[in-house]
C-alpha atoms as a PDB file:
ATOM      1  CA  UNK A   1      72.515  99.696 116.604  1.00  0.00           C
ATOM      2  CA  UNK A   2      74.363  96.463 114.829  1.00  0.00           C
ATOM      3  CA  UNK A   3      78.369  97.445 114.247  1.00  0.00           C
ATOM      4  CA  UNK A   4      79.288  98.139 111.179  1.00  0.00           C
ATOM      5  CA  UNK A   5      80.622  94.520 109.954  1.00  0.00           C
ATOM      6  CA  UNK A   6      81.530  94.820 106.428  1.00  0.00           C
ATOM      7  CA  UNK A   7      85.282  94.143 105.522  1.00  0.00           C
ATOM      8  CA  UNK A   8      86.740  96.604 102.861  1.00  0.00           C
ATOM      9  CA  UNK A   9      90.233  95.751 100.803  1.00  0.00           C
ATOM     10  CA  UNK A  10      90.857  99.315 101.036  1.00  0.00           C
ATOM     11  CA  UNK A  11      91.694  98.885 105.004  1.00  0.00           C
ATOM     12  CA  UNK A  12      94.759  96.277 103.563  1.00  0.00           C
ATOM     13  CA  UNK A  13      96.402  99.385 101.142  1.00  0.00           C
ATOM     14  CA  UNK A  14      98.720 100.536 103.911  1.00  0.00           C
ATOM     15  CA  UNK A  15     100.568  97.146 104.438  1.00  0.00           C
ATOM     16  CA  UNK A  16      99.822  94.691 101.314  1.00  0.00           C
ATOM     17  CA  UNK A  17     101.686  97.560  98.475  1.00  0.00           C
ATOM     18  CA  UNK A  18     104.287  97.408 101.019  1.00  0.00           C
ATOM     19  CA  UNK A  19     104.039  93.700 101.113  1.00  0.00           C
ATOM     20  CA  UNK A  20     103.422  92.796  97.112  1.00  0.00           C
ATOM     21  CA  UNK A  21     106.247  95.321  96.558  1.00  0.00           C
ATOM     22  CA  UNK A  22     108.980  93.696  99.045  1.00  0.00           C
ATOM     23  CA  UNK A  23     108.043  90.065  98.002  1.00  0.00           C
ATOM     24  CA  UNK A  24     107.823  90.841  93.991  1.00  0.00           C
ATOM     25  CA  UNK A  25     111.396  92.530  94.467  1.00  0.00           C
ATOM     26  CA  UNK A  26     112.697  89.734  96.293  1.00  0.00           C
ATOM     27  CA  UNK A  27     111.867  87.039  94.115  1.00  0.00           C
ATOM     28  CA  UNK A  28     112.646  89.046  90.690  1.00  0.00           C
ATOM     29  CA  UNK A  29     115.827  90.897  92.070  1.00  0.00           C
ATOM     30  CA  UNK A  30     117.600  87.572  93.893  1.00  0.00           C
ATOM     31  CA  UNK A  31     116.093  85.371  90.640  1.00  0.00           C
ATOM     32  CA  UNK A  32     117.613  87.961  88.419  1.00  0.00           C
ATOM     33  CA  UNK A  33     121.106  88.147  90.192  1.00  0.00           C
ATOM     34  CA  UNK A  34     121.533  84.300  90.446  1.00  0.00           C
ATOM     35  CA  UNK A  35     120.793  84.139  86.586  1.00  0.00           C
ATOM     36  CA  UNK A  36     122.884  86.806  85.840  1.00  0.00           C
ATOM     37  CA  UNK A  37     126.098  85.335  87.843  1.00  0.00           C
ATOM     38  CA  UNK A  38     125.354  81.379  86.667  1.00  0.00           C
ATOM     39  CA  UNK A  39     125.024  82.733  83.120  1.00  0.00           C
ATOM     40  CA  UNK A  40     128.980  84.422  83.781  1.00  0.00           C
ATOM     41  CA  UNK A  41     130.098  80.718  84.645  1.00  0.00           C
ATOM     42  CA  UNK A  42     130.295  80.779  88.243  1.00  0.00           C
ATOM     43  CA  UNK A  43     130.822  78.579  90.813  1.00  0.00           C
ATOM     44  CA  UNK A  44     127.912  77.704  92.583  1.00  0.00           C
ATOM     45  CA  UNK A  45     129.701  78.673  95.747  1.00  0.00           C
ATOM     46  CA  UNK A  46     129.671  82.258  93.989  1.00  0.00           C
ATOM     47  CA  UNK A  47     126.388  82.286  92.574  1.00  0.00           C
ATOM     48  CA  UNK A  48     125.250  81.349  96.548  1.00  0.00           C
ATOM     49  CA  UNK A  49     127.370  84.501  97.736  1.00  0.00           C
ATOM     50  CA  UNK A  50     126.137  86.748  95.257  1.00  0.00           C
ATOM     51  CA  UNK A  51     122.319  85.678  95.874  1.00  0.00           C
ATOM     52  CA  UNK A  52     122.976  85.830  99.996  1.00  0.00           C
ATOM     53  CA  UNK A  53     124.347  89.553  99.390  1.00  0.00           C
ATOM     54  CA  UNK A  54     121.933  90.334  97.341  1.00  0.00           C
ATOM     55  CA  UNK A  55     119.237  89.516  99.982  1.00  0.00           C
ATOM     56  CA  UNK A  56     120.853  91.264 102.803  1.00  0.00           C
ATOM     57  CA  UNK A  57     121.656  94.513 100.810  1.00  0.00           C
ATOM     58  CA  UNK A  58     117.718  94.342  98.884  1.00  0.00           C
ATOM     59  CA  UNK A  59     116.349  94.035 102.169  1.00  0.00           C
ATOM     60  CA  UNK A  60     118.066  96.793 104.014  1.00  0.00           C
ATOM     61  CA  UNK A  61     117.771  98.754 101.552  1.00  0.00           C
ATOM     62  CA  UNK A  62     113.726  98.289 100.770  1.00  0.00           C
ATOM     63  CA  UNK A  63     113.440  98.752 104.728  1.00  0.00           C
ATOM     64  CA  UNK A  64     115.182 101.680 104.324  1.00  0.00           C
ATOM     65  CA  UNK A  65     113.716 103.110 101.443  1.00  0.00           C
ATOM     66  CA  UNK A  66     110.164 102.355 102.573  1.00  0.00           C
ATOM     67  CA  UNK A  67     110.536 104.339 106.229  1.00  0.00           C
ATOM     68  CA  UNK A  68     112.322 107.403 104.281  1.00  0.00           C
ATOM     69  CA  UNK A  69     109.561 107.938 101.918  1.00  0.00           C
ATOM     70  CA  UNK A  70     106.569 106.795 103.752  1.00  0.00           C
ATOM     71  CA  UNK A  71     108.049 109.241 106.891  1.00  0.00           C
ATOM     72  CA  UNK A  72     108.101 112.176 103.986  1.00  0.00           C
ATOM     73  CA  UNK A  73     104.777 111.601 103.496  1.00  0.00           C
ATOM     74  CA  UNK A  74     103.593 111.417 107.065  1.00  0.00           C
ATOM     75  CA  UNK A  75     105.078 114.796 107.381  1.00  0.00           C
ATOM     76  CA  UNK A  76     103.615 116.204 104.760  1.00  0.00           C
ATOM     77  CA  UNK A  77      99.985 114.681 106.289  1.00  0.00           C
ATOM     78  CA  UNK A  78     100.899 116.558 110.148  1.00  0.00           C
ATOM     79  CA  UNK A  79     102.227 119.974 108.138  1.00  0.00           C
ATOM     80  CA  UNK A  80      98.752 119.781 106.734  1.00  0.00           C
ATOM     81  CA  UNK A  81      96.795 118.875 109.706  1.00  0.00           C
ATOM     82  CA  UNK A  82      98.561 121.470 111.865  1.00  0.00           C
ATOM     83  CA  UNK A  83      97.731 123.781 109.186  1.00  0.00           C
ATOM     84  CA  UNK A  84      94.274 123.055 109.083  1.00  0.00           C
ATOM     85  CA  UNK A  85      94.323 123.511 113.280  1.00  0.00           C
ATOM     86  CA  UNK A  86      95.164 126.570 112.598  1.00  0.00           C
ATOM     87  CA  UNK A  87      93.060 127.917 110.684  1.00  0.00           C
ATOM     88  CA  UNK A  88      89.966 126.467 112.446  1.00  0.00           C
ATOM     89  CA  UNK A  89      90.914 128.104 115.517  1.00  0.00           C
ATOM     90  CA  UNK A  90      91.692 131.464 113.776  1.00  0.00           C
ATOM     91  CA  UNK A  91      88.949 131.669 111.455  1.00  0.00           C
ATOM     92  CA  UNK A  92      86.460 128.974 112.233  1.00  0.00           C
ATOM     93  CA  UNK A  93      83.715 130.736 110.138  1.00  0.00           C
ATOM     94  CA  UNK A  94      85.895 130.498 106.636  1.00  0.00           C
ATOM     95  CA  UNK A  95      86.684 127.046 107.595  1.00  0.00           C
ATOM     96  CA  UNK A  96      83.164 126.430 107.716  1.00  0.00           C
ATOM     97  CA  UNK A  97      82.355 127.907 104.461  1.00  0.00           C
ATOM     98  CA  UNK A  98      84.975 126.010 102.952  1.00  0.00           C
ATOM     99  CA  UNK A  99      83.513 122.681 104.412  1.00  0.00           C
ATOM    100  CA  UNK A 100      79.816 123.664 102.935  1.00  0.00           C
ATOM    101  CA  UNK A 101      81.035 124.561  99.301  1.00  0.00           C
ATOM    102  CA  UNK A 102      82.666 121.201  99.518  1.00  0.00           C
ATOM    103  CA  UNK A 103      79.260 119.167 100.487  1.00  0.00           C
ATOM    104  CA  UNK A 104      77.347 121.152  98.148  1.00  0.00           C
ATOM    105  CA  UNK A 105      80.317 120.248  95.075  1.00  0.00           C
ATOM    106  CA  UNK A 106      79.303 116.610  96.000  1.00  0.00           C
ATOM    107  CA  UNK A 107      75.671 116.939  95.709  1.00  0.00           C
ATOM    108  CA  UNK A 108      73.580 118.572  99.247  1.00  0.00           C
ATOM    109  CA  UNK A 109      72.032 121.399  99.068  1.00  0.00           C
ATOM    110  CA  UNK A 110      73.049 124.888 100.432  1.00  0.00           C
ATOM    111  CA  UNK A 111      70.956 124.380 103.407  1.00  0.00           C
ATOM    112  CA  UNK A 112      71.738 120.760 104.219  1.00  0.00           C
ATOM    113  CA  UNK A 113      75.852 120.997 103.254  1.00  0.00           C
ATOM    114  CA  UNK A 114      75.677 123.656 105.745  1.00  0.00           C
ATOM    115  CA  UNK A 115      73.923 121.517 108.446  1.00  0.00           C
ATOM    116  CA  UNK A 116      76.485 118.719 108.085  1.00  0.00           C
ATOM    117  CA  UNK A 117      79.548 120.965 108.033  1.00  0.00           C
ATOM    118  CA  UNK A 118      78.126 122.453 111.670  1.00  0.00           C
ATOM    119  CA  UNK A 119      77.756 118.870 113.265  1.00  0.00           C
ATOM    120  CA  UNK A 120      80.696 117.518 111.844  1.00  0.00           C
ATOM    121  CA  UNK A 121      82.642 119.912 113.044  1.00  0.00           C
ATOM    122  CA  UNK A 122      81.126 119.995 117.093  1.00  0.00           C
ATOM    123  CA  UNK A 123      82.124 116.171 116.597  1.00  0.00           C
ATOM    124  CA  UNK A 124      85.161 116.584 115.376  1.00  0.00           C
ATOM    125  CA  UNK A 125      86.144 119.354 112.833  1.00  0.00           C
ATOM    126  CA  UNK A 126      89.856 118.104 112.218  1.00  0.00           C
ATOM    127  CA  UNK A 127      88.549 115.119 111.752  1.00  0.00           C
ATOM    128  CA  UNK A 128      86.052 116.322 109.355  1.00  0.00           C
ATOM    129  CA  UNK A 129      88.480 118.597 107.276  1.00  0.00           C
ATOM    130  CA  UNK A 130      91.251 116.166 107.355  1.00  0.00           C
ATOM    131  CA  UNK A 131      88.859 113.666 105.487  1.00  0.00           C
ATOM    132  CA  UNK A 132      87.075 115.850 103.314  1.00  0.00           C
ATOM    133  CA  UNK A 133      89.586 118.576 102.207  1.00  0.00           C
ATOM    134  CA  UNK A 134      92.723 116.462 102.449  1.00  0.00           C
ATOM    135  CA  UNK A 135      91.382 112.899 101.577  1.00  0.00           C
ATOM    136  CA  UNK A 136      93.249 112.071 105.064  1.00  0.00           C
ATOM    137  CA  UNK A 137      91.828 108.897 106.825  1.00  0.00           C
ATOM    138  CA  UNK A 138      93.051 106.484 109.157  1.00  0.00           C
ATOM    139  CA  UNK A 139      93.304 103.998 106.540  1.00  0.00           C
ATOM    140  CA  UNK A 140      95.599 105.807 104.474  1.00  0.00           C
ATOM    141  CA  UNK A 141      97.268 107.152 107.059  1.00  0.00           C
ATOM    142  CA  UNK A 142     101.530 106.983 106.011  1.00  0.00           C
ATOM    143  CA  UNK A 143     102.837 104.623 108.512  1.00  0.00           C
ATOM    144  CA  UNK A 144     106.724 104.624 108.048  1.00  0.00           C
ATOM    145  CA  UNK A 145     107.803 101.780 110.710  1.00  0.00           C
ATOM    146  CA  UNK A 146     105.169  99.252 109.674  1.00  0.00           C
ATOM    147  CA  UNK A 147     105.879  99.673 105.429  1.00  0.00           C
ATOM    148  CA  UNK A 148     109.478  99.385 106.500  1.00  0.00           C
ATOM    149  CA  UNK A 149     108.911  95.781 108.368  1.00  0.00           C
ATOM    150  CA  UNK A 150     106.435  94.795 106.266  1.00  0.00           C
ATOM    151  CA  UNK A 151     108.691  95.493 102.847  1.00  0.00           C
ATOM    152  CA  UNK A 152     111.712  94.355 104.418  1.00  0.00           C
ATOM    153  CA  UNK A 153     110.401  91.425 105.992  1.00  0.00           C
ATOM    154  CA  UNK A 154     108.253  90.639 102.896  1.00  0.00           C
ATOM    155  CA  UNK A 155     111.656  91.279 100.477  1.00  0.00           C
ATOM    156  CA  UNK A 156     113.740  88.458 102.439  1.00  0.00           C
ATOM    157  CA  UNK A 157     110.983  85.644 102.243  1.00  0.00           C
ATOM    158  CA  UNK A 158     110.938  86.469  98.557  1.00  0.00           C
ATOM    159  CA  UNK A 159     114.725  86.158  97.445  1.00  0.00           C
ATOM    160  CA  UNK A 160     114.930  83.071 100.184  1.00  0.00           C
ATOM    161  CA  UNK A 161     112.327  81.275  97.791  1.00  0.00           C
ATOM    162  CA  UNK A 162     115.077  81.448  94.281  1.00  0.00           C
ATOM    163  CA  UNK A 163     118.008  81.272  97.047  1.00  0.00           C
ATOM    164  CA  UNK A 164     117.196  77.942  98.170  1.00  0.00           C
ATOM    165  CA  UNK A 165     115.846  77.142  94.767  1.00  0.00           C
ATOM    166  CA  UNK A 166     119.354  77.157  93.474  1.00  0.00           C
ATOM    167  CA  UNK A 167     121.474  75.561  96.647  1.00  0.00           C
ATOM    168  CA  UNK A 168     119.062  72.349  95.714  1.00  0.00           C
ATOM    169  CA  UNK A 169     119.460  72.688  91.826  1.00  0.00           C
ATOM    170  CA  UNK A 170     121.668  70.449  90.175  1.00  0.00           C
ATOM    171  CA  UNK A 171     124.835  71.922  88.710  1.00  0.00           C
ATOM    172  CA  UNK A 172     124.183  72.239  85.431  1.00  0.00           C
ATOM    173  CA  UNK A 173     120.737  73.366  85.668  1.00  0.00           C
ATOM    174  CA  UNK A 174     121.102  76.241  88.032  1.00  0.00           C
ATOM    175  CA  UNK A 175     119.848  78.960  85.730  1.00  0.00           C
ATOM    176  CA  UNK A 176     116.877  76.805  84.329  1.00  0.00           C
ATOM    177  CA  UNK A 177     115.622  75.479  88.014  1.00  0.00           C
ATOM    178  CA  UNK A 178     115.770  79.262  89.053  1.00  0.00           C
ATOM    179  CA  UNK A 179     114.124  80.597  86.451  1.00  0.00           C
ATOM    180  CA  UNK A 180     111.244  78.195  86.532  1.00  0.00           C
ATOM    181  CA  UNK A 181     110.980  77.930  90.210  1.00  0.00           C
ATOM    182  CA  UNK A 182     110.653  81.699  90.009  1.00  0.00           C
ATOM    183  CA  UNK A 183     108.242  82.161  87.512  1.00  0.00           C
ATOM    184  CA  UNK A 184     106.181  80.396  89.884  1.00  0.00           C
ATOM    185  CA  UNK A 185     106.792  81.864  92.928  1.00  0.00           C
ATOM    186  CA  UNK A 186     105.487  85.023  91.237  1.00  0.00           C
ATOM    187  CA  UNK A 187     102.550  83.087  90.040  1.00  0.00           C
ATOM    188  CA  UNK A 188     101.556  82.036  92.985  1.00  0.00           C
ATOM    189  CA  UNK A 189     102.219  85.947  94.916  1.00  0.00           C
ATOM    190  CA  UNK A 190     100.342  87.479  91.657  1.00  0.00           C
ATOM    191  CA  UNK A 191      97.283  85.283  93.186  1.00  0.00           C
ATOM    192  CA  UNK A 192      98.140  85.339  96.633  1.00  0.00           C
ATOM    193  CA  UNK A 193      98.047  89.865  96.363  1.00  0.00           C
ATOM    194  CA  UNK A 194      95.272  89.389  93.847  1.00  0.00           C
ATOM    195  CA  UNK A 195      92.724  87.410  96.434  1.00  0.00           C
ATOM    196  CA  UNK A 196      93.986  89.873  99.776  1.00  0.00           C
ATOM    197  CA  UNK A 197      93.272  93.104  97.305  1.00  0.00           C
ATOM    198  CA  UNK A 198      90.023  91.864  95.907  1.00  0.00           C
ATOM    199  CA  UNK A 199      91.615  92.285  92.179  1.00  0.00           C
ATOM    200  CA  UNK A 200      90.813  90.519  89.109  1.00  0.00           C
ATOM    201  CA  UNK A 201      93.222  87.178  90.001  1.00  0.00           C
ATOM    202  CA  UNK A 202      94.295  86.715  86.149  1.00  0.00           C
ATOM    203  CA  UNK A 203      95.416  90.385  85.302  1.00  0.00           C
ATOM    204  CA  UNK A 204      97.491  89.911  88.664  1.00  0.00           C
ATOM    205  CA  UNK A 205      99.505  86.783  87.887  1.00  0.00           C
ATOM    206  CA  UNK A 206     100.308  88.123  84.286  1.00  0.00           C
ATOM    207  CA  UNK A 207     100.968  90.948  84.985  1.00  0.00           C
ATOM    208  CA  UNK A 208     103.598  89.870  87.695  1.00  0.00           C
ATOM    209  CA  UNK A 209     104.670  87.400  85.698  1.00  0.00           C
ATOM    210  CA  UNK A 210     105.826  89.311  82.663  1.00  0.00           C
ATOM    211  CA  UNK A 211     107.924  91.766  84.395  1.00  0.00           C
ATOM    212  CA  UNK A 212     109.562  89.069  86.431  1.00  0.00           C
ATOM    213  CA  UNK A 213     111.014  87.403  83.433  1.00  0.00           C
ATOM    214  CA  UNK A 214     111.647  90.123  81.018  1.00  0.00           C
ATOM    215  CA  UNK A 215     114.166  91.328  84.232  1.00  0.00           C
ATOM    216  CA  UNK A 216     115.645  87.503  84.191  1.00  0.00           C
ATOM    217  CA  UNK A 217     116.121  87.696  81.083  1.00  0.00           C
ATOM    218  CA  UNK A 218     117.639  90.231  80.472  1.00  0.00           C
ATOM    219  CA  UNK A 219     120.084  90.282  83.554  1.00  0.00           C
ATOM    220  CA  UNK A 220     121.216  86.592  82.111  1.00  0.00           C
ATOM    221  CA  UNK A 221     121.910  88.254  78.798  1.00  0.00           C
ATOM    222  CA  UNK A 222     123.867  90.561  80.626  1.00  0.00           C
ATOM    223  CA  UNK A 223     125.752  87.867  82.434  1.00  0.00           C
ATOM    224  CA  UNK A 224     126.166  85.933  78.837  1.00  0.00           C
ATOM    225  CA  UNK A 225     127.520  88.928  77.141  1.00  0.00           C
ATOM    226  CA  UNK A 226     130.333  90.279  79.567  1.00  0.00           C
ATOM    227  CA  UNK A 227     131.004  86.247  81.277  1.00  0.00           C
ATOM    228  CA  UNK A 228     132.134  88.091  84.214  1.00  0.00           C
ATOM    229  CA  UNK A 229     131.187  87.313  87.736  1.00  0.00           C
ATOM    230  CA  UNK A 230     129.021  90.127  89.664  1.00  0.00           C
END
């Protein structure tokens, strides 16, 4: 029998929303921050502070944020399958019954749902009620530790990208280098998470694109208004 060869996008979910997330909030965060300070008049010295903070505290704190929730949910997943252990070994005909009506709601038979449910489950009935009654798989199983690197990691590669955009910027042009430079960062990560998901690549950039620079903007108005240094 030839092994199943086809590559799906869904396989990518756990990591790349992790990913996309940790880079987008880099880039539009740091971007955001530098504009905001360079619009207050600082010193390029502060505006390099305040972007090198901002980096260290986004990152922890996506890293952070990401194992928290994503650990919630993998609790939630071995509550359920423990549940569901339960119950097979305490009533293993109702769990079968269950499994049937659930075939037979997508289409088989009486006869046939029935059928399936019994071999399913003498291969692996956890397996088979995890899947079909929770919508559990191993490809969306919650993996705290690797959304934690993977946002983390993916965060500080995306605020290095306006960070160093603005150490090389010239003086006076701080706030327009960064803001263009960043626009196109998120161009080219609106493609770049477009082509790894198998999305439509235009919707992607704009859509990436627009929320990047309505937050730049309106952090530099911020900065404008009160001239104070974050």
């Amino acid at each position: 029998m030839r092994a199943h060869s086809e590559i799906h996008f869904a396989r990518r979910i756990g990591w790349l929303r992790a990913a996309v997330l940790g880079a987008n909030d880099g880039i539009v965060s740091t971007a955001s921050l530098l504009m905001g300070v360079a619009a207050a008049n600082a010193s390029r010295e502060g505006i390099l502070i305040a972007g090198v903070a901002g980096l260290v505290a986004g990152a922890m704190s996506m890293a952070a944020g990401e194992y928290v929730s994503v650990s919630s949910q993998a609790d939630t997943e071995k509550s359920d399958l423990q549940r569901e252990r339960r119950e097979l070994a305490e009533s293993p005909e109702s769990e079968h019954r269950e499994l049937t009506q659930i075939y037979v709601e997508r289409g088989l038979d009486a006869t046939l749902a029935s059928e399936v449910a019994r071999q399913l489950a003498l291969h692996d009935a956890l397996g088979a009620h995890a899947r079909d009654e929770l919508g559990l798989s191993a490809i969306h199983t919650a993996r705290p530790v690797q959304a934690a690197f993977a946002s983390a990691g993916a965060f500080t590669g995306g605020a290095a990208l306006p960070l160093l955009a603005a150490l090389f910027a010239p003086a006076t042009g701080i706030m327009a280098t960064v803001a263009i430079s960043s626009l196109v960062f998120l161009v080219v990560l609106g493609w770049l998470a477009a082509r790894t998901g198998g999305a439509n690549i235009w919707v992607s950039m704009v859509r990436i694109v627009f929320w990047g620079a309505l937050a730049m903007a309106l952090t530099a108005m911020v900065g404008k208004l009160f001239g104070t240094v974050v």
